[in-house]
N, C-alpha and C. Protein backbone atom coordinates (compact mmCIF):
# COMPACT_ATOMS: atom_id res chain seq x y z
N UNK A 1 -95.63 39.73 -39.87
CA UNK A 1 -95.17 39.43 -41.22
C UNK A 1 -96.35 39.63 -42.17
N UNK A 2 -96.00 40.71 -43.20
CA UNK A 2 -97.05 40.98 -44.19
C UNK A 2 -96.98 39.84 -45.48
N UNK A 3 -97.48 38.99 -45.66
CA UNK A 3 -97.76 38.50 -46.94
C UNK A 3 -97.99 39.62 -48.10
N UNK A 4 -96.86 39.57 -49.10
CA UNK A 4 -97.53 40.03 -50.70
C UNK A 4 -98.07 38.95 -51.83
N UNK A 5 -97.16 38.03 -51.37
CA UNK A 5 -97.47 36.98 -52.12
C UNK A 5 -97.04 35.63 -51.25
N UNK A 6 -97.89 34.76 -51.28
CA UNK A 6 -97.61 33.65 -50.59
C UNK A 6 -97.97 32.46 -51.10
N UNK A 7 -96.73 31.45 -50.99
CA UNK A 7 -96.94 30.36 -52.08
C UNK A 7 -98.03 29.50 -51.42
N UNK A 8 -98.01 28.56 -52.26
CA UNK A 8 -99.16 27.46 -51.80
C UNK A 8 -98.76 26.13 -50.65
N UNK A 9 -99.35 25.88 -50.09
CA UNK A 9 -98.78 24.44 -49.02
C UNK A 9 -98.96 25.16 -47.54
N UNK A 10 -98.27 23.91 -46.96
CA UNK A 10 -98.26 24.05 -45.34
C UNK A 10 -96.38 23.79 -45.12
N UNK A 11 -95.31 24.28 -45.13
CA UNK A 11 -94.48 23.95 -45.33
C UNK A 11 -93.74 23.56 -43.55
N UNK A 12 -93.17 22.62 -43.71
CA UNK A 12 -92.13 22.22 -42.50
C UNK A 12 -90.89 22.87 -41.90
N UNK A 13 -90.38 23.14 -43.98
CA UNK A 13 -88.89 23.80 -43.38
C UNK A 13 -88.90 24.94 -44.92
N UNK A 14 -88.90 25.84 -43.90
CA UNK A 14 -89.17 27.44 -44.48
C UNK A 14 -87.61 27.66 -44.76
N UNK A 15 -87.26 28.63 -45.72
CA UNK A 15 -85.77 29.50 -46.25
C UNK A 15 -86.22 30.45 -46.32
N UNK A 16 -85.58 31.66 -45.40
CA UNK A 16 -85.50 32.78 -45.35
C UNK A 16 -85.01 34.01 -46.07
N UNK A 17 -85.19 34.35 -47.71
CA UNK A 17 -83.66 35.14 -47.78
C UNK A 17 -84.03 36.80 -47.84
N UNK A 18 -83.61 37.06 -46.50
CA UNK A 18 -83.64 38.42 -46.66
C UNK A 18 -83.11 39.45 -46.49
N UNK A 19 -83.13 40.79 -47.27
CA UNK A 19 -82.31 41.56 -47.58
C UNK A 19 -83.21 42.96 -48.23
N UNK A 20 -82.51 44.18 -48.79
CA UNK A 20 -82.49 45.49 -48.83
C UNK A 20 -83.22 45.00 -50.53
N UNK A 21 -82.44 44.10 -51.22
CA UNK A 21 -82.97 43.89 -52.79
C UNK A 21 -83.22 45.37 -53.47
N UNK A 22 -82.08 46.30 -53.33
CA UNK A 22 -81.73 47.47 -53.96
C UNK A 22 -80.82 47.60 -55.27
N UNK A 23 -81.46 46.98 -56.10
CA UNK A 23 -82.63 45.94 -56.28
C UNK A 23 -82.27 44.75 -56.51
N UNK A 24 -83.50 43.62 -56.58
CA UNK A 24 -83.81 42.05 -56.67
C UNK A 24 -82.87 41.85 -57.86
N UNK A 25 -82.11 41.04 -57.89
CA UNK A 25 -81.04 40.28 -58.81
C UNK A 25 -81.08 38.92 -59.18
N UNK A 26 -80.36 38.27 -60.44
CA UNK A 26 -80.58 36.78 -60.76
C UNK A 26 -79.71 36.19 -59.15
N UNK A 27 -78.96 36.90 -58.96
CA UNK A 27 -77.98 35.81 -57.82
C UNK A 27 -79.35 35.69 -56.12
N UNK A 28 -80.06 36.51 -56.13
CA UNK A 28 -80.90 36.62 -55.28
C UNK A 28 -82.10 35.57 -55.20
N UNK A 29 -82.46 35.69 -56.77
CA UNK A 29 -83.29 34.26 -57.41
C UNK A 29 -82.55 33.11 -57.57
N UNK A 30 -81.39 33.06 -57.92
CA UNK A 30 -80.77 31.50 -57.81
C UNK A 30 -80.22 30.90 -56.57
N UNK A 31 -80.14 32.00 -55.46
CA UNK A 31 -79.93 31.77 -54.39
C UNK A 31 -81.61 30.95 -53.95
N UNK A 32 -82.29 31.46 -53.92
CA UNK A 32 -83.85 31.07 -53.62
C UNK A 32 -83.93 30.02 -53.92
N UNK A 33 -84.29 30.01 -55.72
CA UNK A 33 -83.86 28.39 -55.86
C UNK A 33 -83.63 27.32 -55.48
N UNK A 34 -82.36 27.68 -55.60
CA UNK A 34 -81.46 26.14 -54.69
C UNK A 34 -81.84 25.98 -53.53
N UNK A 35 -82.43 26.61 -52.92
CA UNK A 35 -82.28 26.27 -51.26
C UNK A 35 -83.77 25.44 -51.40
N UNK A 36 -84.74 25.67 -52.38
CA UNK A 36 -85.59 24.70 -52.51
C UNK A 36 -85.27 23.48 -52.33
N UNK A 37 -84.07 22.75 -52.53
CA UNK A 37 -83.58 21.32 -52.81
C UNK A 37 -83.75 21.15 -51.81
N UNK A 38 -83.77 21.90 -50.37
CA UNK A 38 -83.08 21.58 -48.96
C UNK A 38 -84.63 22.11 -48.02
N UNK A 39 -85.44 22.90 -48.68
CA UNK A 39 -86.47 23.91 -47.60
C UNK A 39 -87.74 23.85 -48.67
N UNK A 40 -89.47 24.00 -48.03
CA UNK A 40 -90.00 23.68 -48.93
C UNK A 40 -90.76 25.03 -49.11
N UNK A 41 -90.29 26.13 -48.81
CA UNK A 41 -90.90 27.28 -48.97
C UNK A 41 -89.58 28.51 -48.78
N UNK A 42 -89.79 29.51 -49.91
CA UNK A 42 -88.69 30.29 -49.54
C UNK A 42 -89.41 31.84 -49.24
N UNK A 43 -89.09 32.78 -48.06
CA UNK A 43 -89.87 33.82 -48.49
C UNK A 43 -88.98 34.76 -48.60
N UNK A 44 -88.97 35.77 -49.77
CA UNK A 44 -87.89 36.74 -49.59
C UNK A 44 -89.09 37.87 -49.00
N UNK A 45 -88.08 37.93 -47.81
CA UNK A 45 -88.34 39.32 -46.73
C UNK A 45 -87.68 40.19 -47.27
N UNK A 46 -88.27 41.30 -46.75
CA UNK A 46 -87.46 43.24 -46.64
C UNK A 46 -88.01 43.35 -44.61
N UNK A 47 -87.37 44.13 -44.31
CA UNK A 47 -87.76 44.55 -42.69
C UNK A 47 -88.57 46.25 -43.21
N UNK A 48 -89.48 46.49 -42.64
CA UNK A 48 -90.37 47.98 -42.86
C UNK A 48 -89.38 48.94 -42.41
N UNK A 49 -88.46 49.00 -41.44
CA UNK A 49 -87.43 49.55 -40.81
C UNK A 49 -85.92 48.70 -40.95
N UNK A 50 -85.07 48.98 -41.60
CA UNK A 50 -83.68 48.47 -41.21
C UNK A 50 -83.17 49.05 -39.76
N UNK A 51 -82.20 47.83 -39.04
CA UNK A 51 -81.65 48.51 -37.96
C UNK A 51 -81.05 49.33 -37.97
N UNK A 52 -79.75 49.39 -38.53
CA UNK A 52 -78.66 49.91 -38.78
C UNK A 52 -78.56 50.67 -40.37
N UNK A 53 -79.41 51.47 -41.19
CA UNK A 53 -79.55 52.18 -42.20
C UNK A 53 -81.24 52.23 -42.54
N UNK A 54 -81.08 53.07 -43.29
CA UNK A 54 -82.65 53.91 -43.73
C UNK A 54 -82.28 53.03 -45.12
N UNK A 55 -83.98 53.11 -45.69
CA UNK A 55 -84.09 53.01 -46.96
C UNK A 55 -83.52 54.34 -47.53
N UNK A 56 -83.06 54.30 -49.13
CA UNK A 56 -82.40 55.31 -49.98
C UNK A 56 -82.91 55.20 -51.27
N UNK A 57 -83.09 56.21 -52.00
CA UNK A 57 -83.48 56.37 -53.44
C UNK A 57 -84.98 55.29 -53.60
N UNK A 58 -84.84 54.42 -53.85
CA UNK A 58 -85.99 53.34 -53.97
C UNK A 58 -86.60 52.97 -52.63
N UNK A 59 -87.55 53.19 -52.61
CA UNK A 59 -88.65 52.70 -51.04
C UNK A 59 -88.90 51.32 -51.13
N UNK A 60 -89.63 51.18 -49.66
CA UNK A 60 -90.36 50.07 -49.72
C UNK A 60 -91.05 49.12 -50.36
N UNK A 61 -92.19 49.94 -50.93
CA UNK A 61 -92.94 49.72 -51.73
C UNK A 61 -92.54 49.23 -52.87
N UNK A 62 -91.74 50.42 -53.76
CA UNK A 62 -91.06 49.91 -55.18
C UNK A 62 -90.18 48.65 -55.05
N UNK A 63 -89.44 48.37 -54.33
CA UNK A 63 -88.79 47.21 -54.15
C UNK A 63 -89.35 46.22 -53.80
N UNK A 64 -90.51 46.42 -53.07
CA UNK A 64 -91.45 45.05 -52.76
C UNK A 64 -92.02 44.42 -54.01
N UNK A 65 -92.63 45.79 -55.07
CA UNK A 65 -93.03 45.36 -56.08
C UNK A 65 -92.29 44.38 -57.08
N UNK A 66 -91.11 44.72 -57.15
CA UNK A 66 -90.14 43.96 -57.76
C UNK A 66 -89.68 42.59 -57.21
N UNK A 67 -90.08 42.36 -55.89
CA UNK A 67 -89.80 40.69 -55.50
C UNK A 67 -90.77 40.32 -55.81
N UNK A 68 -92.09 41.05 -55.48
CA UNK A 68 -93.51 39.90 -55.63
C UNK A 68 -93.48 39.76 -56.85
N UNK A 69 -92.87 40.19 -57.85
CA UNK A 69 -93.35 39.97 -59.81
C UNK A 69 -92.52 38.78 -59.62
N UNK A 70 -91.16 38.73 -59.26
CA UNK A 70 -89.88 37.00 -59.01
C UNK A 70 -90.71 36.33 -57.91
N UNK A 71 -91.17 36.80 -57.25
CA UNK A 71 -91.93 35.61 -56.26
C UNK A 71 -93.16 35.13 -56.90
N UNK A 72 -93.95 35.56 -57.62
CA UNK A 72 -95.06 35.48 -58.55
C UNK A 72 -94.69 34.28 -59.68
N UNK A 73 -93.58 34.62 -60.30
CA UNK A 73 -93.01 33.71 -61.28
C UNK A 73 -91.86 32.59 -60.65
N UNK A 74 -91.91 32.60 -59.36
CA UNK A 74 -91.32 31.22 -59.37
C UNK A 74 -91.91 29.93 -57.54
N UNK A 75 -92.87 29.13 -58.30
CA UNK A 75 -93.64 28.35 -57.16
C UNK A 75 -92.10 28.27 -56.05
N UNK A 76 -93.16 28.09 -54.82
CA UNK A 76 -92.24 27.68 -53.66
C UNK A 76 -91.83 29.39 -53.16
N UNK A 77 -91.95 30.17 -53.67
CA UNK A 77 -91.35 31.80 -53.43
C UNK A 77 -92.75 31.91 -52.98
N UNK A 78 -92.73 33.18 -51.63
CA UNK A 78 -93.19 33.56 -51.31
C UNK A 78 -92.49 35.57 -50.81
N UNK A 79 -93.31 36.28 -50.91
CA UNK A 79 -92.69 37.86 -50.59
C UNK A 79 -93.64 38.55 -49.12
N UNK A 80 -92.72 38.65 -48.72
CA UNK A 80 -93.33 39.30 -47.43
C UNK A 80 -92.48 40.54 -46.52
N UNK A 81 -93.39 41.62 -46.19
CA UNK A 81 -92.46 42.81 -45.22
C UNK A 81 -92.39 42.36 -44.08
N UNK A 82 -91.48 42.63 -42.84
CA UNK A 82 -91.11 42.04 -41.84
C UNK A 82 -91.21 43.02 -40.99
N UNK A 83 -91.51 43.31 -39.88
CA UNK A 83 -91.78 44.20 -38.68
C UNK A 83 -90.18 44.27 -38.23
N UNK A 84 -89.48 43.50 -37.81
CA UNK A 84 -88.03 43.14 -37.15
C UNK A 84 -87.02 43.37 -37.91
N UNK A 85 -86.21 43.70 -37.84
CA UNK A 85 -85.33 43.29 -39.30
C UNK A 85 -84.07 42.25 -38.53
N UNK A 86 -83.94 41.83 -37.63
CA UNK A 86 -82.98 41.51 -37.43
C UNK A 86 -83.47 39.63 -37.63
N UNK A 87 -82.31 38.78 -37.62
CA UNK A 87 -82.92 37.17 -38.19
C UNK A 87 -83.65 36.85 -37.20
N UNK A 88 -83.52 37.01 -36.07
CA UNK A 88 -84.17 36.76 -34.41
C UNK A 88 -85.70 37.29 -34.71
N UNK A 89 -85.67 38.61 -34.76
CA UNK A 89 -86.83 38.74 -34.63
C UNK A 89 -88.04 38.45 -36.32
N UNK A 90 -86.86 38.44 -37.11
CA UNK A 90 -87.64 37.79 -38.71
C UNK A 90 -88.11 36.38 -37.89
N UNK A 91 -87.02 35.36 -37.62
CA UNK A 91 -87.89 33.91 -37.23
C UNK A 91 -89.21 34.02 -36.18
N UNK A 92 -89.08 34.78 -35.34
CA UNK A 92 -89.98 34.92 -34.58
C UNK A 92 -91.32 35.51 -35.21
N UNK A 93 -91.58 36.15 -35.92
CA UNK A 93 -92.87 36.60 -36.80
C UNK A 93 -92.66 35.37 -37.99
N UNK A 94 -92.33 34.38 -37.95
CA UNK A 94 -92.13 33.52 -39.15
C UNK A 94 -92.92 32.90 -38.34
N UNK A 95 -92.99 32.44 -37.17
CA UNK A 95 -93.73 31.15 -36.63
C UNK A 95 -94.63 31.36 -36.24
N UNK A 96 -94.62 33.00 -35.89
CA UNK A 96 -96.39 33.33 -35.52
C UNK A 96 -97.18 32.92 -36.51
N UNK A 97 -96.54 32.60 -38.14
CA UNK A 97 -97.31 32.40 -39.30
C UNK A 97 -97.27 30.72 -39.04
N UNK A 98 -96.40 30.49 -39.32
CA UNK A 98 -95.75 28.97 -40.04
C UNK A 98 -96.10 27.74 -38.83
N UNK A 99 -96.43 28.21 -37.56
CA UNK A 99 -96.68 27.29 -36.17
C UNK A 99 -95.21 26.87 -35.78
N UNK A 100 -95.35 26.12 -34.51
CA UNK A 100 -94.31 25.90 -33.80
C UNK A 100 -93.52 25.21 -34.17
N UNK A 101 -94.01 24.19 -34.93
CA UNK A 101 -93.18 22.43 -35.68
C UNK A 101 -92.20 23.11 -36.40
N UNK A 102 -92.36 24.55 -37.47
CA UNK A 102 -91.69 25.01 -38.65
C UNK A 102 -90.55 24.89 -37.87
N UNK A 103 -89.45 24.81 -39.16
CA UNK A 103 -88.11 25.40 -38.90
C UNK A 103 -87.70 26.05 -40.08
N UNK A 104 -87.10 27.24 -39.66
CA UNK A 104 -86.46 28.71 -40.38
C UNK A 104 -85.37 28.52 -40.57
N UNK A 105 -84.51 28.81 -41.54
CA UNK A 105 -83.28 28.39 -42.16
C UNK A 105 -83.20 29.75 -43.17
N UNK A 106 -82.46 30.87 -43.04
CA UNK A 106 -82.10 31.69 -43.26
C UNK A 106 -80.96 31.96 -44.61
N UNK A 107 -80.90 32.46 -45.37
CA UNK A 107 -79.89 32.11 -46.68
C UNK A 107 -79.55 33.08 -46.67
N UNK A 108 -78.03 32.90 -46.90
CA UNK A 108 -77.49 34.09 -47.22
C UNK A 108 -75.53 33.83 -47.71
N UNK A 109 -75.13 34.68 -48.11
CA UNK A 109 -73.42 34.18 -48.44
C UNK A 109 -72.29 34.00 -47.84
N UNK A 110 -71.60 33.22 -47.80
CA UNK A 110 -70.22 33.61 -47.20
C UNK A 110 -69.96 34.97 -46.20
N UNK A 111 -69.94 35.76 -47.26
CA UNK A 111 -69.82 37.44 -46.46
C UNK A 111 -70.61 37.43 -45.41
N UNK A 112 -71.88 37.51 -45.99
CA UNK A 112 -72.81 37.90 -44.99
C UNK A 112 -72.88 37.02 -43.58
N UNK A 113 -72.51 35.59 -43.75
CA UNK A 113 -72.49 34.13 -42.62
C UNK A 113 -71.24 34.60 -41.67
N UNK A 114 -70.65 35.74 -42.11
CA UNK A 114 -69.05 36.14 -41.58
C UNK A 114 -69.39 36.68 -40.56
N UNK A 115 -70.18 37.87 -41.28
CA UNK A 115 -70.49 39.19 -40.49
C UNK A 115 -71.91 38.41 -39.43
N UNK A 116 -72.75 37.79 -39.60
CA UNK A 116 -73.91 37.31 -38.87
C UNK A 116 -72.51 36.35 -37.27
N UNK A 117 -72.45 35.64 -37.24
CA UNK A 117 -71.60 34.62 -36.59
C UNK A 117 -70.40 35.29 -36.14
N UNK A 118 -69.80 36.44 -36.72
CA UNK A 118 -68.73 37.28 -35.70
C UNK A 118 -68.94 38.86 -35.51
N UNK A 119 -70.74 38.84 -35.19
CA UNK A 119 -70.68 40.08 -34.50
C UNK A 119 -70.35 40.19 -33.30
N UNK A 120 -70.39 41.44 -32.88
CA UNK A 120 -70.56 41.44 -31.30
C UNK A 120 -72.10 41.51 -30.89
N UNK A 121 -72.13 40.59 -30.39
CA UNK A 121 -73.86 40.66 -29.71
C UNK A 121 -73.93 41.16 -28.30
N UNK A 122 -73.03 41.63 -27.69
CA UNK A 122 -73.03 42.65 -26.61
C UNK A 122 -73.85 42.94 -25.96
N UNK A 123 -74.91 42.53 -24.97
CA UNK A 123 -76.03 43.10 -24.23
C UNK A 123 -77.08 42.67 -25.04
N UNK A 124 -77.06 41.46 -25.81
CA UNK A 124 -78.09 40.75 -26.85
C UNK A 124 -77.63 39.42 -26.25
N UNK A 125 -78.44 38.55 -26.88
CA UNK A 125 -78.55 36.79 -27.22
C UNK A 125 -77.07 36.70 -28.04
N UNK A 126 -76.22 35.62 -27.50
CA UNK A 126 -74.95 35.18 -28.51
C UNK A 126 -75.54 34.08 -29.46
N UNK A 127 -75.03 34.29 -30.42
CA UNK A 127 -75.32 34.12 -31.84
C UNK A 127 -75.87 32.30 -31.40
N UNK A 128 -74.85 31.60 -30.73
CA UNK A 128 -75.37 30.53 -30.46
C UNK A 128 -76.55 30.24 -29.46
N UNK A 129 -76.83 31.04 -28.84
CA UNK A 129 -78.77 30.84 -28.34
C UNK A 129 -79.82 31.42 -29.74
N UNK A 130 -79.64 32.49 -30.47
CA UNK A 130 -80.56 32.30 -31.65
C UNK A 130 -80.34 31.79 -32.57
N UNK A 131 -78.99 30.44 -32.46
CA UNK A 131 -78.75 29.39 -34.21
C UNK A 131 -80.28 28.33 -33.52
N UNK A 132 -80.56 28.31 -31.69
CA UNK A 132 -81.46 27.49 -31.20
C UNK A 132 -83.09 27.74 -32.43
N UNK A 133 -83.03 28.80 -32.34
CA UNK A 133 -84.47 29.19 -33.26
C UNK A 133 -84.62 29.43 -34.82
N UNK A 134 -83.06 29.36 -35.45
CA UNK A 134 -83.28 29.26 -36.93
C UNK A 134 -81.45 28.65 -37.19
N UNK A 135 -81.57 28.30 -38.00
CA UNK A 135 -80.11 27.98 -39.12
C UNK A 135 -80.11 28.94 -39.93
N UNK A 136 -78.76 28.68 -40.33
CA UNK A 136 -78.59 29.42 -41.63
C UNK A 136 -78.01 28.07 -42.87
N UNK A 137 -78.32 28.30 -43.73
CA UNK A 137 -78.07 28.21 -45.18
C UNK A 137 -77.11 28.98 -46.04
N UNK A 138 -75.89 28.71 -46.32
CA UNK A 138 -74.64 29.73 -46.37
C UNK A 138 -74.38 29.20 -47.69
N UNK A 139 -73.82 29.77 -48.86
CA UNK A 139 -74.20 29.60 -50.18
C UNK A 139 -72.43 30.35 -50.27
N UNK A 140 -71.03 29.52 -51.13
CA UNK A 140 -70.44 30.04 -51.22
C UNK A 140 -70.22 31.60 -51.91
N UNK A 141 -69.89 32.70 -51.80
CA UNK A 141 -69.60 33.94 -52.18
C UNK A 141 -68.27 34.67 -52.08
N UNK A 142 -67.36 34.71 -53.23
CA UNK A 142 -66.47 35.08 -52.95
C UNK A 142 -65.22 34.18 -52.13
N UNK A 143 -65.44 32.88 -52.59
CA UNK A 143 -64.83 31.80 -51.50
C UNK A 143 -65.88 31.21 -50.63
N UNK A 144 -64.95 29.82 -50.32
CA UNK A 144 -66.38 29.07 -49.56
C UNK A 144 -66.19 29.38 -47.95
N UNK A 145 -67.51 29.08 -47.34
CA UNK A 145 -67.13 29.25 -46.08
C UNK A 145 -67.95 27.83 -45.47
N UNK A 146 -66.57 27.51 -44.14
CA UNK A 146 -66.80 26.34 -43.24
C UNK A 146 -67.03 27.19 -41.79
N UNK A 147 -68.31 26.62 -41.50
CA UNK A 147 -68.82 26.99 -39.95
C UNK A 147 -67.71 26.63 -38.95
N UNK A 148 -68.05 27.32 -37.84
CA UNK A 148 -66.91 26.81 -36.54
C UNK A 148 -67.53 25.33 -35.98
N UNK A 149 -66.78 24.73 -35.80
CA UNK A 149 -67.63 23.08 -35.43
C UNK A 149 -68.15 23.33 -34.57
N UNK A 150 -68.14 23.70 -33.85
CA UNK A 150 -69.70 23.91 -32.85
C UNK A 150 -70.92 24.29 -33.08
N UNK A 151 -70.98 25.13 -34.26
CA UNK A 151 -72.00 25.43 -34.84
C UNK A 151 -72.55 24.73 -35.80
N UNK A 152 -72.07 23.96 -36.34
CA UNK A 152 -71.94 23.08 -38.32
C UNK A 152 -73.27 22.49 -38.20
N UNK A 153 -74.44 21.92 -36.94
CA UNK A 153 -75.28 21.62 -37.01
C UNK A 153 -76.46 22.50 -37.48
N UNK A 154 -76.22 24.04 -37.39
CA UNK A 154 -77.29 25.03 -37.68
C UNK A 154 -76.80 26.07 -38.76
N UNK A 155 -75.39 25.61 -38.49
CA UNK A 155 -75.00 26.43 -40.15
C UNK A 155 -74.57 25.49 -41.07
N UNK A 156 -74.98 25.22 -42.30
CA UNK A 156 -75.01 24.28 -43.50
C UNK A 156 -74.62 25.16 -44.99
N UNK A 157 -74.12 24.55 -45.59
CA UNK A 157 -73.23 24.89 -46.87
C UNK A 157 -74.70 24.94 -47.54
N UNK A 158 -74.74 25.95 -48.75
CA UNK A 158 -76.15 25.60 -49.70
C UNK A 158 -75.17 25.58 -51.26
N UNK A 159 -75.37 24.44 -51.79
CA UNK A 159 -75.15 24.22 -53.05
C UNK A 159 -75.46 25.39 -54.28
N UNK A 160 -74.94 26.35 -54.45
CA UNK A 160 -75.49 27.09 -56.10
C UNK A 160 -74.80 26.87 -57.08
N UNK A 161 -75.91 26.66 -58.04
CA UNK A 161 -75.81 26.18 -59.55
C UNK A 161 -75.59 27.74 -59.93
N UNK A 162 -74.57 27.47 -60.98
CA UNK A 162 -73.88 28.72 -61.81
C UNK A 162 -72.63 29.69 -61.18
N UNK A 163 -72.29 30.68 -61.03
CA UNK A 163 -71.16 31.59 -60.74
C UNK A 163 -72.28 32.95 -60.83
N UNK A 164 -72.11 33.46 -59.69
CA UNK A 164 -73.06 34.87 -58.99
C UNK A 164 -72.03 35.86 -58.17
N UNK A 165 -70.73 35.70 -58.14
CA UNK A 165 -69.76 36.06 -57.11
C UNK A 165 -69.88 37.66 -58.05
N UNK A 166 -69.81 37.70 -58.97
CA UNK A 166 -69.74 39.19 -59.62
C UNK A 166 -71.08 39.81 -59.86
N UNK A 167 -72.49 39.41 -59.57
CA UNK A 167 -73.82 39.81 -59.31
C UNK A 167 -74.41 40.28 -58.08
N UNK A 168 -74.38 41.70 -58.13
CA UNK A 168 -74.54 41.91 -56.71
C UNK A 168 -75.70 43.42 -57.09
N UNK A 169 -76.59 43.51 -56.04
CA UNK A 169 -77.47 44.76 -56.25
C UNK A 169 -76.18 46.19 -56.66
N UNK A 170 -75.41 46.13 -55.14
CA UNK A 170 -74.13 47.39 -55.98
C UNK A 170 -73.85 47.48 -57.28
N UNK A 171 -73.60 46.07 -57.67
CA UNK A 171 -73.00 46.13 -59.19
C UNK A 171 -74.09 46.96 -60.09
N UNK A 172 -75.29 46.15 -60.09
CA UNK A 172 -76.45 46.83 -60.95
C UNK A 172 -76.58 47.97 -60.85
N UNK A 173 -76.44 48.80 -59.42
CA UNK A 173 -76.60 49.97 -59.49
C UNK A 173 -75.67 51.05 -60.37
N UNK A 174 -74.30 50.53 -59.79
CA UNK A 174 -73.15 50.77 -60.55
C UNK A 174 -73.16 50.63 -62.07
N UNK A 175 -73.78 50.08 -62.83
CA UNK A 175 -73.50 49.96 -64.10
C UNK A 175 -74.84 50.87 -64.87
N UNK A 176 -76.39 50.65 -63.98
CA UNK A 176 -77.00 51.71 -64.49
C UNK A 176 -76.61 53.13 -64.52
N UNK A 177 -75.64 53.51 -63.51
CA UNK A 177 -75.46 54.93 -62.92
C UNK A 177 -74.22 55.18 -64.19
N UNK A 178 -73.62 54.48 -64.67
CA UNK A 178 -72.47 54.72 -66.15
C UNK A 178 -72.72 54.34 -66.91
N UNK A 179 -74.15 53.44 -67.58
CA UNK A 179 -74.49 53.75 -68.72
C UNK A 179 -74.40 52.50 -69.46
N UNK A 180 -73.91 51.37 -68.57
CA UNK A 180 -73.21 50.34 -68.80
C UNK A 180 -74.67 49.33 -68.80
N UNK A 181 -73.89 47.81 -70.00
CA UNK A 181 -74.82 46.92 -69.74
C UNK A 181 -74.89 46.40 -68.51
N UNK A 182 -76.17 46.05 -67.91
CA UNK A 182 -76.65 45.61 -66.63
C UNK A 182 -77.71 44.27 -66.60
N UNK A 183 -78.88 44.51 -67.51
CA UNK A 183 -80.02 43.81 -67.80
C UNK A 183 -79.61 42.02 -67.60
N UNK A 184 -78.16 41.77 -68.10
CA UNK A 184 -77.90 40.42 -67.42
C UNK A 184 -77.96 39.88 -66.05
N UNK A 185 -77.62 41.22 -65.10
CA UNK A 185 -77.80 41.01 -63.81
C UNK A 185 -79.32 40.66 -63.14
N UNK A 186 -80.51 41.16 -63.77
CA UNK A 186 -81.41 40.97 -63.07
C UNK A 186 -82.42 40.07 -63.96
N UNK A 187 -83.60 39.30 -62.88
CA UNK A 187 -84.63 38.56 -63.40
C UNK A 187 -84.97 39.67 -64.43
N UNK A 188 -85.66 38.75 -65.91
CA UNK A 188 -85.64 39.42 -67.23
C UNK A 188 -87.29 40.09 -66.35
N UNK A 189 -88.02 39.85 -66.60
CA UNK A 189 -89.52 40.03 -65.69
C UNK A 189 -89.30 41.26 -65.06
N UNK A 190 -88.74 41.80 -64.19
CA UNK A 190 -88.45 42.95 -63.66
C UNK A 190 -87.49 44.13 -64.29
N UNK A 191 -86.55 43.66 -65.27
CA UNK A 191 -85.60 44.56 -65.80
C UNK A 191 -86.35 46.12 -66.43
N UNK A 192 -87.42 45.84 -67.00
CA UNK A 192 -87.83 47.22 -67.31
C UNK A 192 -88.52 47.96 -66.14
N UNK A 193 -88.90 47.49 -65.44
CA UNK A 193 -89.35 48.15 -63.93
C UNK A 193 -87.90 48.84 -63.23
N UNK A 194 -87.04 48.12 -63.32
CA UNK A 194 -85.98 47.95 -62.66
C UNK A 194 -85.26 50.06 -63.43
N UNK A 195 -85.13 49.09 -64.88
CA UNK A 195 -85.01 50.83 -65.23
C UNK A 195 -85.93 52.16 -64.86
N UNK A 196 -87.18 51.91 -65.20
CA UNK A 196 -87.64 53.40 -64.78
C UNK A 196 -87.48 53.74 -63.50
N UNK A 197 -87.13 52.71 -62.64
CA UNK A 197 -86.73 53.56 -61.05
C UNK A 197 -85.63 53.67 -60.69
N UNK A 198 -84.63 52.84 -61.51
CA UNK A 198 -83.11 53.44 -60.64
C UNK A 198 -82.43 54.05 -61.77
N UNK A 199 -83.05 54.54 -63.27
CA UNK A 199 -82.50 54.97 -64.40
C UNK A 199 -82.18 57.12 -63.73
């Protein structure tokens, strides 16, 4: 795990939120946020390699730049690249940092808590031997979502302040690509960065 920016402290219980941030959005930062109430460090990851898709149009780099300026401007954020991309192997380079005591708690939405919890893990770990090494933090999207009771101890509801269900990196892209207002969608701090690379 590469540190770009790393907040201050020794934290206990780390929030994970990570993702492609093609590009970084307010629902991405208010997601972060809130999970502060619950975790005392949040780091938004990127993986150097995705499993399952390549980076497109915007790289690594440029997109990293754009979390560390929102991780820069808000304490408790931290930005870091990830060797793994998958949550298994993100927690596992989390504790090589954070020591053994940490616990990893992963954020992410509805959708995404769908697709994580009813893949097929096929010739992998089932989802319930790696909830053993991190939780998730599930933030309603698009409708709320309730864990299967067997799980409800490592998957937990995350409270967000405001309405984000129509803020999504697609959208932004979508509205720069027609010309359309967008600049509401993303942290104000990044919006002109944001244009010269996906304009």
């Amino acid at each position: 795990m590469e540190f770009l920016v790393k907040a201050a402290g020794n934290p206990r219980r780390v929030g994970v939120l990570a993702g492609s941030f093609h590009p970084i959005t307010r629902a991405h930062e208010a997601l972060a946020q809130s999970a502060l109430s619950v975790v005392d460090e949040v780091v938004l990851a990127m993986p150097r390699r995705f499993p399952h898709k390549e980076y497109e149009r915007v790289g690594l780099a440029d997109r990293m730049e754009l979390v560390s300026r929102v991780a820069q401007a808000n304490p408790g954020f931290s930005a870091a690249i990830t060797e793994g991309g998958l949550f298994i192997d993100m927690a596992r380079e989390a504790r090589a940092v954070y020591g053994p005591d940490a616990e990893f708690w992963f954020l992410c939405g509805r959708d995404a808590a769908e697709r994580i919890i009813g893949w097929d893990y096929t010739g992998d770990r089932p989802i319930e031997e790696q909830l053993r090494e991190f939780g998730l933090l599930v933030a309603d999207r698009q409708g709320r979502f309730d864990a299967p009771l067997h799980l409800s101890d490592r998957v937990m509801r995350l409270e967000l302040t405001g309405e984000w269900n129509d803020v999504s990196a697609t959208e932004v892209r979508r509205r720069i690509a027609e010309g359309s207002d967008w600049r509401e969608l993303v942290p104000e701090r990044v919006a002109d960065r944001i244009a010269a690379l996906y304009a």
